[in-house]
Protein backbone atom coordinates (compact mmCIF):
# COMPACT_ATOMS: atom_id res chain seq x y z
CA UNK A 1 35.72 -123.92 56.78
CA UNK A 2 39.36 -123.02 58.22
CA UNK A 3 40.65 -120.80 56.00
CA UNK A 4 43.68 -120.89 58.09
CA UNK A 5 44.55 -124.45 56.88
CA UNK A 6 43.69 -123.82 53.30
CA UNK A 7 46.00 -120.45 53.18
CA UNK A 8 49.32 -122.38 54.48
CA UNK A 9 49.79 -124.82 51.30
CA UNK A 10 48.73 -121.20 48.93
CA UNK A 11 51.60 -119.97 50.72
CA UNK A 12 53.96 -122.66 50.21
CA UNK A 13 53.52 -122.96 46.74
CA UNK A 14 54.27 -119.00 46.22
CA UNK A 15 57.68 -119.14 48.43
CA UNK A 16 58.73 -122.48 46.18
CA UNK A 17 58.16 -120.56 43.27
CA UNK A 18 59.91 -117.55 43.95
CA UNK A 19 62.62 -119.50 45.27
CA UNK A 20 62.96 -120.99 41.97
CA UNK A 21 62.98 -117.50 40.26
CA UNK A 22 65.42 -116.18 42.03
CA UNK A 23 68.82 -117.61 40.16
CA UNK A 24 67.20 -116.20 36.86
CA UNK A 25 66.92 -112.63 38.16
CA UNK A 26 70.72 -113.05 39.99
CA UNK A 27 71.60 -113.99 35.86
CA UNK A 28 69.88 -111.03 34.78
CA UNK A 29 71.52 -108.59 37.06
CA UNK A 30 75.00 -108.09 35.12
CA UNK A 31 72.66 -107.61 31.60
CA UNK A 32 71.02 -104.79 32.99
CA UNK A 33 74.09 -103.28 34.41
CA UNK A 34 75.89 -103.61 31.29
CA UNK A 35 72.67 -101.06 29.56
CA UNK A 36 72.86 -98.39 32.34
CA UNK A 37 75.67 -96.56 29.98
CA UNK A 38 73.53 -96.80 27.03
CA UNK A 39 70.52 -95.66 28.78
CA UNK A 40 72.54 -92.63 30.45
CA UNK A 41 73.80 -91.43 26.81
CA UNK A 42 69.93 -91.80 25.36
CA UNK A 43 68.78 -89.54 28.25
CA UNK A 44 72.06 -87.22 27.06
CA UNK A 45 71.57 -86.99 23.35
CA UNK A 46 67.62 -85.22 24.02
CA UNK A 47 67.75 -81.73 23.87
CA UNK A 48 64.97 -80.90 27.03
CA UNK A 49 62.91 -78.26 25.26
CA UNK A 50 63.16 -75.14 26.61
CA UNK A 51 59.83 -73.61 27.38
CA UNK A 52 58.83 -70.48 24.83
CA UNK A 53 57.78 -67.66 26.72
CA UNK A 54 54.17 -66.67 26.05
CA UNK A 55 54.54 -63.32 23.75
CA UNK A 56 51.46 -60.89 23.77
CA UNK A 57 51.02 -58.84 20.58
CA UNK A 58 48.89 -55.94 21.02
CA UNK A 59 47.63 -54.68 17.97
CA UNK A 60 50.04 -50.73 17.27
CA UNK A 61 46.20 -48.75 16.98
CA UNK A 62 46.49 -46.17 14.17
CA UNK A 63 46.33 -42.93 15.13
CA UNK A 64 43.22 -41.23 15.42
CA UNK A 65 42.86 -39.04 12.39
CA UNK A 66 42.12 -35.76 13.46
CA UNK A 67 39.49 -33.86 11.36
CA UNK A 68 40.60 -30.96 8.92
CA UNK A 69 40.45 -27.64 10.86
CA UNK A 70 38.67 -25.17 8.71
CA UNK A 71 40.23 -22.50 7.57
CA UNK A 72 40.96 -19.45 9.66
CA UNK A 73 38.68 -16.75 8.69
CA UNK A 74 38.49 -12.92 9.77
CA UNK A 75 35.21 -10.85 9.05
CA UNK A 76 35.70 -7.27 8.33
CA UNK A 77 33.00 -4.89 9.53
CA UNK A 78 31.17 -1.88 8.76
CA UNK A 79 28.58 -0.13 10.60
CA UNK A 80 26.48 2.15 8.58
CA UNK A 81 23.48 4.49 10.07
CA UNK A 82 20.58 5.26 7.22
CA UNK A 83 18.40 8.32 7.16
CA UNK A 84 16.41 10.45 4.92
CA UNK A 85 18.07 13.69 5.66
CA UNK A 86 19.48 14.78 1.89
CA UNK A 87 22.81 14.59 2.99
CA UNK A 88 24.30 11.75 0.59
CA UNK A 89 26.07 8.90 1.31
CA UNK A 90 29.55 9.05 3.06
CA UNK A 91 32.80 8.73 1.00
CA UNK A 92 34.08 6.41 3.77
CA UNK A 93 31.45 4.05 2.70
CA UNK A 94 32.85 4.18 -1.17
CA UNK A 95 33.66 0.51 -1.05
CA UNK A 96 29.30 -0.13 -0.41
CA UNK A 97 27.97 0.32 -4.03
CA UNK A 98 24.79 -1.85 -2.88
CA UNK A 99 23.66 1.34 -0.34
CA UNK A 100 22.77 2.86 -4.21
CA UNK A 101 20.64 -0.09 -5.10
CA UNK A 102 16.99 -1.67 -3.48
CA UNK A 103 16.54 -1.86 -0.92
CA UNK A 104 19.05 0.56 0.85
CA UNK A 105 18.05 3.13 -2.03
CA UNK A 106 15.07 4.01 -0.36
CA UNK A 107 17.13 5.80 2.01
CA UNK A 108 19.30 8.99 0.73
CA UNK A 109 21.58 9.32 3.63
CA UNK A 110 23.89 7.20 5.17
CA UNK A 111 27.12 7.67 7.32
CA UNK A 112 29.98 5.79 8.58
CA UNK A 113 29.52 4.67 12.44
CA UNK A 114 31.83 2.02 13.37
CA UNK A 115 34.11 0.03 11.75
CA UNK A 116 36.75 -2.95 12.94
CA UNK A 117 37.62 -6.79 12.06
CA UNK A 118 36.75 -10.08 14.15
CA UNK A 119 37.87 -13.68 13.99
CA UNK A 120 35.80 -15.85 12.38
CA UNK A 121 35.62 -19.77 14.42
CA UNK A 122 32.17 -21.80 14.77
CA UNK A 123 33.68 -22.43 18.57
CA UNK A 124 34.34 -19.08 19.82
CA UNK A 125 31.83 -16.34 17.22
CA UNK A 126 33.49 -12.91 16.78
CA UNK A 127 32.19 -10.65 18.71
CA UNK A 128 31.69 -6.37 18.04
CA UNK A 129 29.59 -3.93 19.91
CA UNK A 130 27.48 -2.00 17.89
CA UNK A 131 25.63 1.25 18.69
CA UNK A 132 22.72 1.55 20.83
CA UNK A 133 23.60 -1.56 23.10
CA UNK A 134 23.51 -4.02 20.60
CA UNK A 135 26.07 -7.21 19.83
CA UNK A 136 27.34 -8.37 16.67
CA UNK A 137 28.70 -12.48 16.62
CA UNK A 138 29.51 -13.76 13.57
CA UNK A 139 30.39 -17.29 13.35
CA UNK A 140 31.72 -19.68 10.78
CA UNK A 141 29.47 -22.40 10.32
CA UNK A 142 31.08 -24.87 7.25
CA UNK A 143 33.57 -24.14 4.44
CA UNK A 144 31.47 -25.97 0.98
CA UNK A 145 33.67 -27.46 -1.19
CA UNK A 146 32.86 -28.92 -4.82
CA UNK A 147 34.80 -30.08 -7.45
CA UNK A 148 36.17 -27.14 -9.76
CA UNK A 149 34.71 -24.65 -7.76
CA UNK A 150 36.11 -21.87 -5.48
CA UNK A 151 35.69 -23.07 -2.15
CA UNK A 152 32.49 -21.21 -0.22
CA UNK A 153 31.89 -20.38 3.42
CA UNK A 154 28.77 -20.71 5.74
CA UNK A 155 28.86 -17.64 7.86
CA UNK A 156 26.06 -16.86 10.27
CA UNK A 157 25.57 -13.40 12.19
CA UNK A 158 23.52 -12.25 14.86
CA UNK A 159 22.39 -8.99 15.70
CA UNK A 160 20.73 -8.82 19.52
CA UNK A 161 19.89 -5.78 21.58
CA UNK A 162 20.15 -5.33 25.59
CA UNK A 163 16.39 -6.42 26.64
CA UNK A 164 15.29 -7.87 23.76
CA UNK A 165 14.49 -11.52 23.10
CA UNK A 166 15.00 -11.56 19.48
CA UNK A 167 17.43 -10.41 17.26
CA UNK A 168 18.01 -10.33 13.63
CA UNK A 169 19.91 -13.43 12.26
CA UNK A 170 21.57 -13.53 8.77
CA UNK A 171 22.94 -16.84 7.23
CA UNK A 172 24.88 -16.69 4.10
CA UNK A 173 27.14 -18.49 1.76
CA UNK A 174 29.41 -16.68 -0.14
CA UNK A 175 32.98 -16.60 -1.34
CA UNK A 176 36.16 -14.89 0.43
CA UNK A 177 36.15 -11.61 -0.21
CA UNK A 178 31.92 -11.44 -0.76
CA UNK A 179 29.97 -9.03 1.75
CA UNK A 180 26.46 -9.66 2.85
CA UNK A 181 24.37 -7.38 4.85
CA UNK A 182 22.62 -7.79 8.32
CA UNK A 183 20.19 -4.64 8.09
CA UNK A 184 17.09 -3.02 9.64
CA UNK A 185 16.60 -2.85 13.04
CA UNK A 186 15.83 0.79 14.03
CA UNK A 187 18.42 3.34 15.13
CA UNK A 188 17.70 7.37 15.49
CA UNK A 189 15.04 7.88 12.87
CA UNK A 190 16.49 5.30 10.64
CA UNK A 191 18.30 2.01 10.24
CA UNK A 192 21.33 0.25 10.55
CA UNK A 193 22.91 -1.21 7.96
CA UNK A 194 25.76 -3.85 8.21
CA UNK A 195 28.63 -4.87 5.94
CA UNK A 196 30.46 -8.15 6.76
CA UNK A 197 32.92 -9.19 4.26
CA UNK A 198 34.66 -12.80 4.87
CA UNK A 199 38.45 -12.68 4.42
């Protein structure tokens, strides 16, 4: 087949046809001129939306609550040396009834060595050198509190000597103003005896 032949009358057709058209879009031509103002204002009267700027709200994180410091504590000290030598019992050491009473009865004789005050923190243990190349630390372990009662303390001390593994360790719980002893370890021909009162 010649398509060439076929195509020419296709073609002929189309041009008649848009021939025809064309006085129809000539008439339309003054109609759409006549809408380009009314188009223009449409396009006027919408607002264009202004973008919103992406806002990013971080969360204010409540401050970190510290927890309570404990109470600042002091530990008074007394160093007392115990013999059986019929001497008494010093009258610096007045303020130790308990050297009267078991056990520290069973010695007659005691006497005033040392003496001084330490801070009390469960971070840094006060510290006192006591006779005979031995260290004192005393340390505050927890304040106890309950409900109508006078708020108690946790107080541990340790009694080492130079070259010696183990030492003598005391943990009580008592009141401010409440002694407890750390006592025995050997010392000229008798004992030591020591007073820590919490303040």
């Amino acid at each position: 087949m010649n398509f060439t032949i076929v195509a020419r009358p296709i073609l002929a057709s189309l041009a008649l046809r848009l021939a025809s058209l064309a006085p129809r879009l000539a008439s339309l031509a003054p109609r759409l001129a006549s809408l380009a103002p009314l188009l223009a204002s449409l396009v006027l009267a919408v607002p264009a939306q202004a973008s919103t700027p992406a806002v990013l709200v971080r969360a204010a994180s409540a401050p970190m609550q510290a927890a309570p410091a404990m109470r600042k504590l002091s530990a008074d000290v007394v160093v007392a040396h115990g013999t059986n030598t019929g001497k008494g019992i010093d009258p610096k050491l007045k303020d130790l009834p308990q050297l009267r009473q078991p056990p520290f009865s069973s010695y007659d004789t005691y006497r005033l060595i040392d003496q001084g005050t330490v801070g009390l923190g469960a971070e840094s243990p006060g510290q006192m050198g006591i006779v005979g190349d031995r260290q004192l630390s005393v340390s505050l372990e927890e304040e106890v509190t309950k409900d109508r009662e006078p708020k108690r303390f946790r107080v541990k001390a340790v009694l080492t000597k130079k070259g010696e593994p183990n030492g003598t360790t005391v943990v009580a719980l008592l009141k401010a103003g409440e002694r407890f002893f750390v006592a025995g370890q050997k010392y000229q021909g008798g004992i030591l005896v020591i007073a820590i009162k919490v303040r």
